[in-house]
Protein backbone atom coordinates (compact mmCIF):
# COMPACT_ATOMS: atom_id res chain seq x y z
CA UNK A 1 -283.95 193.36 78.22
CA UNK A 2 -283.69 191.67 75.24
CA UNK A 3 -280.81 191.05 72.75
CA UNK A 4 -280.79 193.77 69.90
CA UNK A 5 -278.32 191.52 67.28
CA UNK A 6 -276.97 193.34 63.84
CA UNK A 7 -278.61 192.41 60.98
CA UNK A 8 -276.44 190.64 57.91
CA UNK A 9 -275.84 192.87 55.37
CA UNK A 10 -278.26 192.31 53.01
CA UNK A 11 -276.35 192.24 49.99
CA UNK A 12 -279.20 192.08 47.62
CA UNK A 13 -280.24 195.44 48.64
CA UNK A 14 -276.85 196.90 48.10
CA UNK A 15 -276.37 195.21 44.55
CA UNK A 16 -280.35 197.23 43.72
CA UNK A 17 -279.51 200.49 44.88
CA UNK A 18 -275.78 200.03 43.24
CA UNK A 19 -277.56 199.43 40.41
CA UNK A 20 -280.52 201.83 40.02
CA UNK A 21 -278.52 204.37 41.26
CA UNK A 22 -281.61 205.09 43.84
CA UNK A 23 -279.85 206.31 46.57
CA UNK A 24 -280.33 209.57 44.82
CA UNK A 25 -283.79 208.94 44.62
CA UNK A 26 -284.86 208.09 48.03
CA UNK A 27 -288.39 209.01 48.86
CA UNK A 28 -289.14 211.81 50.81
CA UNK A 29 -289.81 210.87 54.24
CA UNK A 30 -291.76 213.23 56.36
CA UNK A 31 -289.65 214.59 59.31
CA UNK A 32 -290.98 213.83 62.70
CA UNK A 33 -291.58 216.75 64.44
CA UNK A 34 -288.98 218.28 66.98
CA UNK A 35 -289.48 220.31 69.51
CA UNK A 36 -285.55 221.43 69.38
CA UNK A 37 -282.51 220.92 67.77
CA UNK A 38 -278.87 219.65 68.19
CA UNK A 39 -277.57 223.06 69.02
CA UNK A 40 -280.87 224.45 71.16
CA UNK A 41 -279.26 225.89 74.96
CA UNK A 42 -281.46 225.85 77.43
CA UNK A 43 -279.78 225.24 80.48
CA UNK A 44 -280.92 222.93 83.11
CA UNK A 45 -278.32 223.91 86.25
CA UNK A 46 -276.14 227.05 86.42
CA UNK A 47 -273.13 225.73 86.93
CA UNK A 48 -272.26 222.50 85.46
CA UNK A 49 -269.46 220.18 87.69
CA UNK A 50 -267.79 219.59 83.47
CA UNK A 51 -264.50 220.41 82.77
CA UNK A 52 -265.51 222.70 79.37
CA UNK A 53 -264.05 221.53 76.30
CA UNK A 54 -264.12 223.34 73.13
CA UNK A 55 -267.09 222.86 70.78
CA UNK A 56 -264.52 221.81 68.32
CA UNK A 57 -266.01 218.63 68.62
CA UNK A 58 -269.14 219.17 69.38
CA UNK A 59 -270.76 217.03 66.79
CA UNK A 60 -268.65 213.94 67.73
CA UNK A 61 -269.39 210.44 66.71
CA UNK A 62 -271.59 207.72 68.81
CA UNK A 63 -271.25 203.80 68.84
CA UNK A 64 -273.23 201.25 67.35
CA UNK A 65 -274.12 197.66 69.07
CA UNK A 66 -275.87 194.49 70.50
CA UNK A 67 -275.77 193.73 74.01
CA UNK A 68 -277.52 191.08 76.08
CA UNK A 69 -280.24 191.29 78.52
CA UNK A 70 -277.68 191.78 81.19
CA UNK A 71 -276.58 195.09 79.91
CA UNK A 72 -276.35 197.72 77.89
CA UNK A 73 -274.33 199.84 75.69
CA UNK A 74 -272.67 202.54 78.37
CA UNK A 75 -269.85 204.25 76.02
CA UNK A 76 -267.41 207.26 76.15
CA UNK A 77 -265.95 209.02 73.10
CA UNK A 78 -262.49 209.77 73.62
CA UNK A 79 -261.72 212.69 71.39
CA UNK A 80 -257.90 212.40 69.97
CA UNK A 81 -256.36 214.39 73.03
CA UNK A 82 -256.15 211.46 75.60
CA UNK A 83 -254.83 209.33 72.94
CA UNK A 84 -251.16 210.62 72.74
CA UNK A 85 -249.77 208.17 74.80
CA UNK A 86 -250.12 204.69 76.48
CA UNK A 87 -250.47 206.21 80.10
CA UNK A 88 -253.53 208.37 78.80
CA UNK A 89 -255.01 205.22 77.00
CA UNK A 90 -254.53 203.43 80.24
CA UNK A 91 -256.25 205.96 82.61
CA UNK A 92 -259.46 206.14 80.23
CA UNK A 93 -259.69 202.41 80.19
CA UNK A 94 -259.25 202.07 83.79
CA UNK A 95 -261.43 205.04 84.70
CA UNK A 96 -264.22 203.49 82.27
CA UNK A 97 -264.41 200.17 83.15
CA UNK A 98 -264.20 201.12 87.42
CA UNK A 99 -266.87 203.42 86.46
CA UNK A 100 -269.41 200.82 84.76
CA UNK A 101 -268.99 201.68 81.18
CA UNK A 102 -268.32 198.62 78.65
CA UNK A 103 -267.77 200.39 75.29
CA UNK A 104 -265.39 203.60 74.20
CA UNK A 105 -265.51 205.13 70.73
CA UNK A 106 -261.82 206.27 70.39
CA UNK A 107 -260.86 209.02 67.99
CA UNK A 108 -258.34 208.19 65.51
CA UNK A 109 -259.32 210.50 62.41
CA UNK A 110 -259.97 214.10 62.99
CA UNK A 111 -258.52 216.14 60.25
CA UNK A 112 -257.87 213.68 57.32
CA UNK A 113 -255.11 212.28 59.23
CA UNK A 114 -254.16 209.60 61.45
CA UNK A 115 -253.65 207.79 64.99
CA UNK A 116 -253.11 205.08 63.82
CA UNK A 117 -250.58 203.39 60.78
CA UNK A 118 -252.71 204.20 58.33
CA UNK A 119 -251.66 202.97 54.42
CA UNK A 120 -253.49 206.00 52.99
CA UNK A 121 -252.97 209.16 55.10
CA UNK A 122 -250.22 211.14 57.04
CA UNK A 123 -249.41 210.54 61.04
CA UNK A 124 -251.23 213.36 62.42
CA UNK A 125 -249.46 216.55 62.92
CA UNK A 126 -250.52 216.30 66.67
CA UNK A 127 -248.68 213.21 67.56
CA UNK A 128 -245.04 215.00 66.13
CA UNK A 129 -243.42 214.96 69.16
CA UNK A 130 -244.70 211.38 70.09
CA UNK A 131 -242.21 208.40 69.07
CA UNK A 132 -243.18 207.32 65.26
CA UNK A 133 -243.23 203.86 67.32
CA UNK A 134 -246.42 204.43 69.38
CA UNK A 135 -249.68 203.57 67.37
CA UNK A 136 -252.46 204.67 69.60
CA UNK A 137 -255.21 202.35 68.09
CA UNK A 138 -253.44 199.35 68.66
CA UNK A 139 -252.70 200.22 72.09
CA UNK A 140 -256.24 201.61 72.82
CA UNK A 141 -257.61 198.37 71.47
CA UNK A 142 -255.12 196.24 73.17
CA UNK A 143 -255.69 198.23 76.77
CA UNK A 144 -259.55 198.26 75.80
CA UNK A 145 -260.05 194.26 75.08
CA UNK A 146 -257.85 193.33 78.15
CA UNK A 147 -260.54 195.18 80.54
CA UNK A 148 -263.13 193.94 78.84
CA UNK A 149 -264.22 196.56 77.27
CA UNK A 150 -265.14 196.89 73.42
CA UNK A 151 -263.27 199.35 70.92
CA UNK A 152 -264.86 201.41 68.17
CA UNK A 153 -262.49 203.35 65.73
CA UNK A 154 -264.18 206.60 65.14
CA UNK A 155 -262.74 208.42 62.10
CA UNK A 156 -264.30 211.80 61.43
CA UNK A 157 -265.31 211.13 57.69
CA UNK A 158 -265.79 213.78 55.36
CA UNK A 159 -264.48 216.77 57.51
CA UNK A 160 -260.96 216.62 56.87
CA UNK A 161 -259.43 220.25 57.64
CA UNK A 162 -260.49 223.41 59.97
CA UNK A 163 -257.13 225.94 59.17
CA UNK A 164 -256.46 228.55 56.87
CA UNK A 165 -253.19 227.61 56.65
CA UNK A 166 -252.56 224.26 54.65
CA UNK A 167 -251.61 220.65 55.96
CA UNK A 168 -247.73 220.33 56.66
CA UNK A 169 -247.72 216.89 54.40
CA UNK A 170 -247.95 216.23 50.99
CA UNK A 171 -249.80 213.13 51.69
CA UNK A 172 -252.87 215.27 53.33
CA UNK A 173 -255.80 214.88 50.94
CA UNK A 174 -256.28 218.56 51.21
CA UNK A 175 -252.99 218.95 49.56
CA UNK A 176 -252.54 216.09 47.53
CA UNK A 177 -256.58 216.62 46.07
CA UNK A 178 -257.34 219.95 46.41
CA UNK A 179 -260.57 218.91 43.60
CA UNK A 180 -261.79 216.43 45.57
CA UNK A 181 -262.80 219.37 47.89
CA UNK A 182 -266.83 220.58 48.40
CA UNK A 183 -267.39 223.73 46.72
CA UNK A 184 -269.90 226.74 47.53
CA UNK A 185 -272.15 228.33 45.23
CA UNK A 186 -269.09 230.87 44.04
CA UNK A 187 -267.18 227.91 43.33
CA UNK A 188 -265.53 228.46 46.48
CA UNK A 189 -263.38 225.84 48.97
CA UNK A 190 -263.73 226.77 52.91
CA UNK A 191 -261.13 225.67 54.82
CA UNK A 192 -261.79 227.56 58.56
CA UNK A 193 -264.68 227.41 60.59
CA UNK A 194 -267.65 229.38 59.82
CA UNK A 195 -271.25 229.65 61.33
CA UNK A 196 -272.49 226.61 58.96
CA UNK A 197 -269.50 225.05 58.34
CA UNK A 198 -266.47 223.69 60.40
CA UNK A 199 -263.66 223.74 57.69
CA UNK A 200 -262.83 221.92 54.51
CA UNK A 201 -265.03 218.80 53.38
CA UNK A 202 -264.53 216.07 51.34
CA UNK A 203 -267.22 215.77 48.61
CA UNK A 204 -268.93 212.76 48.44
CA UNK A 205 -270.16 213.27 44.89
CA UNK A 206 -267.15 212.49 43.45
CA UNK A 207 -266.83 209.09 42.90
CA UNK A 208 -262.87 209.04 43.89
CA UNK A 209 -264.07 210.58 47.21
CA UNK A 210 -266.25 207.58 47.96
CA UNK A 211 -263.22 205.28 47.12
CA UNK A 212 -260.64 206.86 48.82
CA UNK A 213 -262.94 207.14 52.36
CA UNK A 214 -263.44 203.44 51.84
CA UNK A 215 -260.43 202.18 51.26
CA UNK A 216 -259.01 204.27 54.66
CA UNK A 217 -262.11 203.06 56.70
CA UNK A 218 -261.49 199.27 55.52
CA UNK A 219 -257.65 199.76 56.56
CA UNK A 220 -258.65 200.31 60.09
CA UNK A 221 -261.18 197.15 59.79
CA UNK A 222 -258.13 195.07 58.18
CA UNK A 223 -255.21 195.69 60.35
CA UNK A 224 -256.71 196.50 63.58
CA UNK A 225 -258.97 194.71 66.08
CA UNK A 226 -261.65 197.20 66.56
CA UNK A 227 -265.23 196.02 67.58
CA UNK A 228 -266.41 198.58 65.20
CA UNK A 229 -266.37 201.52 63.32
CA UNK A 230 -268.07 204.95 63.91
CA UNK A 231 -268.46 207.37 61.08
CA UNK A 232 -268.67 211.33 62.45
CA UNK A 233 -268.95 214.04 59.87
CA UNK A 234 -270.92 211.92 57.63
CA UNK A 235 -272.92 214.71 56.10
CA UNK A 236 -272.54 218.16 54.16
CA UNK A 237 -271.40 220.65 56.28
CA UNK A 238 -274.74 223.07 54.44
CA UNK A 239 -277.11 223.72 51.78
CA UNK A 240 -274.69 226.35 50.42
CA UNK A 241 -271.84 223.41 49.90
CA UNK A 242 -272.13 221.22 46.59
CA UNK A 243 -271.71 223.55 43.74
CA UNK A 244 -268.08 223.15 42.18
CA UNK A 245 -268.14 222.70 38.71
CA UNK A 246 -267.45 218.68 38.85
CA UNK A 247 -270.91 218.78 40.53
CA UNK A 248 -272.84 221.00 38.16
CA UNK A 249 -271.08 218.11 35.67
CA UNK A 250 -271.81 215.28 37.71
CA UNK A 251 -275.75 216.25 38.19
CA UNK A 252 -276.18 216.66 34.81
CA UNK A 253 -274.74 213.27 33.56
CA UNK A 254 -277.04 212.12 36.45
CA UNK A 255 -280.61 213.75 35.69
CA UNK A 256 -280.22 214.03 32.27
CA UNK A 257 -281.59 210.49 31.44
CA UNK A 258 -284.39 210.91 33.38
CA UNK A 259 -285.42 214.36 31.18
CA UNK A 260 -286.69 214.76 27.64
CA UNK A 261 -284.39 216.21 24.83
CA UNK A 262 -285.48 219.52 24.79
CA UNK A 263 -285.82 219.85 28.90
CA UNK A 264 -281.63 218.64 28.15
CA UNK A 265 -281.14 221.76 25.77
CA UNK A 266 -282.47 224.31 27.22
CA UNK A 267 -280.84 223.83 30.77
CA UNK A 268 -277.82 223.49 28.27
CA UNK A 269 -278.15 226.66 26.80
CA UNK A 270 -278.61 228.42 29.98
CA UNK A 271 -275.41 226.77 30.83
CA UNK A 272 -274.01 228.30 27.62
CA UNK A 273 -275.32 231.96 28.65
CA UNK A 274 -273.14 232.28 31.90
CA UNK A 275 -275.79 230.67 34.20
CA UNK A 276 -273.37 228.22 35.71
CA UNK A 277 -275.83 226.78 38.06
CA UNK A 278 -278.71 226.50 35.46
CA UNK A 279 -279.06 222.72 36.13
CA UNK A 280 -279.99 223.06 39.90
CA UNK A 281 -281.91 226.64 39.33
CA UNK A 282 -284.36 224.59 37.08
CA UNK A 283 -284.52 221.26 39.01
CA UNK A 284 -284.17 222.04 42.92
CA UNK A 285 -285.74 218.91 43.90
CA UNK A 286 -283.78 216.40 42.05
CA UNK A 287 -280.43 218.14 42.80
CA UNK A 288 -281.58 217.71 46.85
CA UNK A 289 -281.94 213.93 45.89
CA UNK A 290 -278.87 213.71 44.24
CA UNK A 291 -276.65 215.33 47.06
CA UNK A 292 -278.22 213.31 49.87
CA UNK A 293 -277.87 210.51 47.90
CA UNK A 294 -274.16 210.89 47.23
CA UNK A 295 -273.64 210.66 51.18
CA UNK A 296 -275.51 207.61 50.98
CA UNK A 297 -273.70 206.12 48.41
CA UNK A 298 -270.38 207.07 50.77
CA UNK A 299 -272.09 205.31 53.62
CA UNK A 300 -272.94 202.35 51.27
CA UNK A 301 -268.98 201.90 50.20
CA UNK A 302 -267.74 202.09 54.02
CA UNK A 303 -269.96 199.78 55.29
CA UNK A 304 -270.32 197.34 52.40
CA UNK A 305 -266.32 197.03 52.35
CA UNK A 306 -265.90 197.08 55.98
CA UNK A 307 -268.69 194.40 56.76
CA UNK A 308 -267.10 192.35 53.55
CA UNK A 309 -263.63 192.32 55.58
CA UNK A 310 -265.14 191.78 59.39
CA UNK A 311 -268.66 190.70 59.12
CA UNK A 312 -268.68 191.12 62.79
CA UNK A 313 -267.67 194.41 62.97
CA UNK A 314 -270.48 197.04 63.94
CA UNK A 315 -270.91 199.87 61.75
CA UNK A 316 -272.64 203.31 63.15
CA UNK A 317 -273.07 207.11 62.55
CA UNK A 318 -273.24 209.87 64.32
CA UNK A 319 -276.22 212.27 63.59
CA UNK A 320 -278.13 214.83 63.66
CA UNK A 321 -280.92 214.30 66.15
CA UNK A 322 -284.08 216.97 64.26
CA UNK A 323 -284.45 214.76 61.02
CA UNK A 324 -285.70 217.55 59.42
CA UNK A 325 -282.44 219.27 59.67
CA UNK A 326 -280.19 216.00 59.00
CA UNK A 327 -282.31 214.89 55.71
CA UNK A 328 -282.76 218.21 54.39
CA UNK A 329 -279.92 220.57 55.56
CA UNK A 330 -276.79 217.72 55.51
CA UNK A 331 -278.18 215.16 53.08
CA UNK A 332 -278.09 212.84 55.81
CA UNK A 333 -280.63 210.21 55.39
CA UNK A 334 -279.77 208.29 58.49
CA UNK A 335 -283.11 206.59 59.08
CA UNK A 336 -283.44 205.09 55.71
CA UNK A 337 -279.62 203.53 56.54
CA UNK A 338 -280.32 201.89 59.83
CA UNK A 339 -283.74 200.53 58.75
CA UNK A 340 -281.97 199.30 55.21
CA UNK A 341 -279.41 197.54 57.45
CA UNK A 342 -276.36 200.25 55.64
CA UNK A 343 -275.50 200.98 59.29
CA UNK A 344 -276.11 198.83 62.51
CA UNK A 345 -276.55 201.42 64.82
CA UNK A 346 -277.76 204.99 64.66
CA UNK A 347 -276.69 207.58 67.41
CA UNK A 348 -278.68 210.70 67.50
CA UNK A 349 -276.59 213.75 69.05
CA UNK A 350 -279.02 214.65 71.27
CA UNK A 351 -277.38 217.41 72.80
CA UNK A 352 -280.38 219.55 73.77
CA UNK A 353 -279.50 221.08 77.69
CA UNK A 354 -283.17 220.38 78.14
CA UNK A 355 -283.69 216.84 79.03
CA UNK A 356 -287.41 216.80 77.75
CA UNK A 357 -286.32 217.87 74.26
CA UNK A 358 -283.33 215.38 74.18
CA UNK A 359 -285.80 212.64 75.41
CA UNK A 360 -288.28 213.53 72.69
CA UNK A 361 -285.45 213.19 69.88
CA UNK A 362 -284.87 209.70 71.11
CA UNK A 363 -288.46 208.77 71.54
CA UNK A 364 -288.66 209.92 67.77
CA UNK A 365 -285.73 208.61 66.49
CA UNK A 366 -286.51 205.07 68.65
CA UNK A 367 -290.26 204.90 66.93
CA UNK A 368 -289.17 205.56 63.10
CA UNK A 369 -286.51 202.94 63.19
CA UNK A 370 -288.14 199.98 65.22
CA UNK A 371 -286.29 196.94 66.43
CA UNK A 372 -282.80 198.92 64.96
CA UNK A 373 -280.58 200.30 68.32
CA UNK A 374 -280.75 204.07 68.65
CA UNK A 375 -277.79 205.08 70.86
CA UNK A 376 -278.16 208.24 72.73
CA UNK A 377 -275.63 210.83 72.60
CA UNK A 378 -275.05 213.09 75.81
CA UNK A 379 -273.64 216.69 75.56
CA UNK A 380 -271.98 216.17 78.94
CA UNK A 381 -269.57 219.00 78.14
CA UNK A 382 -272.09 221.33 78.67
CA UNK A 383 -274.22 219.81 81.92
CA UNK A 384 -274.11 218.94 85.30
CA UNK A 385 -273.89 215.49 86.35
CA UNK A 386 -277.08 215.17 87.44
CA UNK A 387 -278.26 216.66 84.13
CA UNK A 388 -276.44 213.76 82.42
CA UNK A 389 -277.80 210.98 84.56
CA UNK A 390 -282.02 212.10 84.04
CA UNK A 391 -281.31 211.98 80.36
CA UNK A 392 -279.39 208.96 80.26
CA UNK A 393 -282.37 207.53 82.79
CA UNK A 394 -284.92 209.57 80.13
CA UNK A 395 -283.57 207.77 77.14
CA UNK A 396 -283.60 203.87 78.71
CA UNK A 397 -287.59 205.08 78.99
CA UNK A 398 -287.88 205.96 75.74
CA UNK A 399 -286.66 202.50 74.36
CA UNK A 400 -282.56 203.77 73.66
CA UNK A 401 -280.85 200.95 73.35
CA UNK A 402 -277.69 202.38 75.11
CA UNK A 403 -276.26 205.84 76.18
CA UNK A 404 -272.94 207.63 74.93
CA UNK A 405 -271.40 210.10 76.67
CA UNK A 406 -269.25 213.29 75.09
CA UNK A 407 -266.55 212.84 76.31
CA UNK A 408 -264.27 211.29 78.47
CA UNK A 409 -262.10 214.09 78.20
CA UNK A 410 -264.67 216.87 79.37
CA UNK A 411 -265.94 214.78 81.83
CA UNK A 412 -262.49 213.80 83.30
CA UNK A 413 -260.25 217.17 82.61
CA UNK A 414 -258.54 215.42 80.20
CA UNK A 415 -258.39 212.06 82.43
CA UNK A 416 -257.30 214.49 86.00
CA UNK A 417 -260.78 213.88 87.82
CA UNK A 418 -263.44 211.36 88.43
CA UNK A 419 -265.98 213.13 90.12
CA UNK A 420 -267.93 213.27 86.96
CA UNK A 421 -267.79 209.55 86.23
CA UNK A 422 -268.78 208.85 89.59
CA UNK A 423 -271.56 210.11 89.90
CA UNK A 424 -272.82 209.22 86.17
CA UNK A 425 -271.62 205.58 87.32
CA UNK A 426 -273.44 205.89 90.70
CA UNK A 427 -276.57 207.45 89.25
CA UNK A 428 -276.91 205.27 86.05
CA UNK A 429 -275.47 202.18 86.55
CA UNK A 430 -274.90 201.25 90.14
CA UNK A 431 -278.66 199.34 90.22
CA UNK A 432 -278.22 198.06 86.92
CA UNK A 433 -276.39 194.46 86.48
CA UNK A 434 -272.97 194.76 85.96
CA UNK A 435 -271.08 195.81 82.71
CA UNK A 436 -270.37 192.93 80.50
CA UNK A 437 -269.20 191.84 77.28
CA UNK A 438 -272.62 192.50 75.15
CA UNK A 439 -271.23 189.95 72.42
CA UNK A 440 -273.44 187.00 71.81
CA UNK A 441 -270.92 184.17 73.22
CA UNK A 442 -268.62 186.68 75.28
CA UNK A 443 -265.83 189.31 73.90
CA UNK A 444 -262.81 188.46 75.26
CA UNK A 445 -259.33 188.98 73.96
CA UNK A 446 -255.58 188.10 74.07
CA UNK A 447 -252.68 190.27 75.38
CA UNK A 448 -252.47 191.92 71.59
CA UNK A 449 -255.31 192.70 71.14
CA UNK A 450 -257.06 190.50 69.24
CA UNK A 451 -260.88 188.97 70.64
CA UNK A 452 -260.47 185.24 71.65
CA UNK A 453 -263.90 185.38 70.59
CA UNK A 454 -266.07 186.92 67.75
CA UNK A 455 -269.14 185.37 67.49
CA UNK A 456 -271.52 185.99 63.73
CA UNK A 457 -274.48 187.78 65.47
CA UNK A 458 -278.06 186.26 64.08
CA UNK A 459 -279.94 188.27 61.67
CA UNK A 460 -282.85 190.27 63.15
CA UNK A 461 -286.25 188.72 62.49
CA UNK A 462 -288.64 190.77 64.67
CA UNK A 463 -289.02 194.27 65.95
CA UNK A 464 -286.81 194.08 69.02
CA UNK A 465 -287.35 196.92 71.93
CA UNK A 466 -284.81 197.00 74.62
């Protein structure tokens, strides 16, 4: 299997679309057909051998990477629950590498706070009875590199709250920006979970937004050792979100240049007569440009400031597997990011209980960004073992260029059982070669933490197919 090896950032592009503002304008790319979607149940088995976890999470976040021809990317999320103390971190590590599995995407953002000592946001509210001492990304990345394994910080990115009641700090964003918040078409905030929507988002039109989710994404890559980092929540929550009054304001200063006077005046004047939404009514089109292409721009800020600080960091997203629902719906244009190099790995959610549908959503996402690694995501919460293994043996067919697993937790009950692992390990990797550092020139690291070794991977010059 050949070596799959991040492409430099190609800074050229980002100064162009900085400039030219045309990550609003990115062309229309024709969705390829689906036959299914993230949240489609059709069950395989009737009774799966999965601890059941809430859906909470159920959009989680997937890892990026390169590996060698020895291996291949065989990763865990490991939602924030197993990381409240250094005997949990421990038993996931251990349980992960003994099972065959080299990478694990560890959560350390879920609500606009942190696991972690974070410059920018509160400790989270669920680690208040854990010693202000304990940082559980520096241990889970000190545990992690010591097995061998690598260590991706996944932050949840623009979901930052899921209550009705209000964060206890003052620090929270939610309390300490309450404008900075996505707004529905009443000019409403919604801060619980709904049908469409989890809870409160930030929004990414707001240039302050974008700032703020760099500068906490960079202060992971800065202080902490992480092989990578994995942005979740990278999207709108739905079409209904984006319509506060700083984005009726912020559309207009954006179209406006590209209309004549009198098109300006008379969406002004409809303005003036009560019709507060005049500006998208009359230009539906544009305004879907310019909301996908303010989550762009948020991807372009993370990853441009994170690469800048640890060019040897890999960047990925989670998304949505249907394209058509991920460009259109959430304003997530994840295929023109991986093939513009703005992420270095994509990983579909492919969550589908059927393992044909899944497979297809790889196959597609595999053929529209060629020689870029498409990491599969599997909804093990909700399958059988053996359901998990034929789709993580489905997507190697299909060109994947590794398989992630949600999550350790469900899989394990919360880190009390094995069985699951097992037989994943047994079934997927047992007549593979054995797990390895996947770095070009080996990943290993010291005592703290910190890889011995970080080798600049080679630019890409060729479609690459695992």
């Amino acid at each position: 299997m050949p070596v799959i090896r991040r492409s430099v950032f190609c800074s050229t592009i980002v100064t162009a679309l900085f400039a030219s503002s045309v990550f609003a304008q990115i062309p229309d790319v024709p969705p390829v057909p689906t036959n299914g979607d993230v949240q489609s149940p059709r069950s395989e088995a009737a009774a799966p051998d999965v601890y059941p976890v809430s859906p909470e999470e159920a959009i989680p976040a997937v890892p990026p990477t390169a590996f060698t021809s020895d291996g291949e990317i065989r990763a865990m999320w490991v939602v924030r629950d197993s990381m409240h103390s250094r005997a949990k971190i421990r038993n996931a590590v251990a349980l992960a590498k003994k099972h065959g599995f080299n990478t694990l995407f560890v959560q350390v953002r879920g609500r606009g706070d942190a696991f972690y000592n974070s410059q920018y946001e509160p400790r989270s509210e669920e680690l208040a009875g854990v010693s202000a001492e304990f940082d559980p990304l520096a241990v889970a990345v000190e545990e992690g590199h010591k097995a061998g394994l690598e260590v991706h910080a996944w932050l949840n990115t623009l979901f930052v709250w899921g209550r009705s009641r209000a964060p206890w700090s003052s620090r929270h964003v939610v309390n300490a920006h309450p404008e900075w918040l996505v707004r529905t078409k009443d000019n409403r905030v919604q801060r619980t979970d709904s049908k469409d929507c989890e809870g409160a988002f930030l929004n990414p039109a707001i240039p302050e937004v974008r700032d703020y989710l760099r500068d906490v994404f960079n202060d992971v890559a800065t202080n902490y050792a992480v092989d990578g980092v994995h942005m979740d929540y990278v999207r709108m929550p739905a079409n209904r979100f984006s319509f506060g009054d700083a984005d009726m304001r912020l559309f207009r200063e954006w179209l406006a240049p590209q209309l004549t006077r009198d098109e300006i005046a008379y969406a002004d004047a409809k303005v003036a007569r009560g019709s507060r939404l005049a500006w998208h009514y009359l230009h539906p089109k544009e305004w879907a440009e310019w909301r996908r292409g303010n989550v762009t721009a948020t991807v372009l800020a993370i990853s441009a400031a994170v690469h800048a600080t640890k060019p040897d960091a890999i960047v990925s997203a989670a998304v949505f597997p249907n394209y058509r629902v991920a460009y259109g719906d959430k304003g997530q244009a994840w295929r023109e990011w991986l093939n513009n190099d703005l992420i270095d790995a994509a990983c579909p959610m492919s969550y589908n209980q059927s393992t044909q549908v899944a497979a297809s959503q790889i196959r597609d996402a595999v053929k529209s960004c060629p020689g870029k690694p498409i990491i599969a995501g599997v909804g093990a919460w909700q399958v059988p073992s053996a359901s998990a293994v034929a789709k993580g043996k489905a997507y190697r067919n299909v060109g994947a260029a590794g398989i992630n697993f949600f999550s350790y937790d469900g899989m394990t009950r919360n880190g009390r059982s094995e069985k699951y692992l097992n037989s994943v390990g047994r079934g997927l990797f047992g007549s593979r070669s054995a797990p390895r550092n996947w770095r070009r020139g080996g990943a290993g690291s010291s005592a703290s933490g910190k890889p011995v070794v970080t080798p600049k991977l080679e630019e890409a010059n060729s479609d690459v197919q695992p």
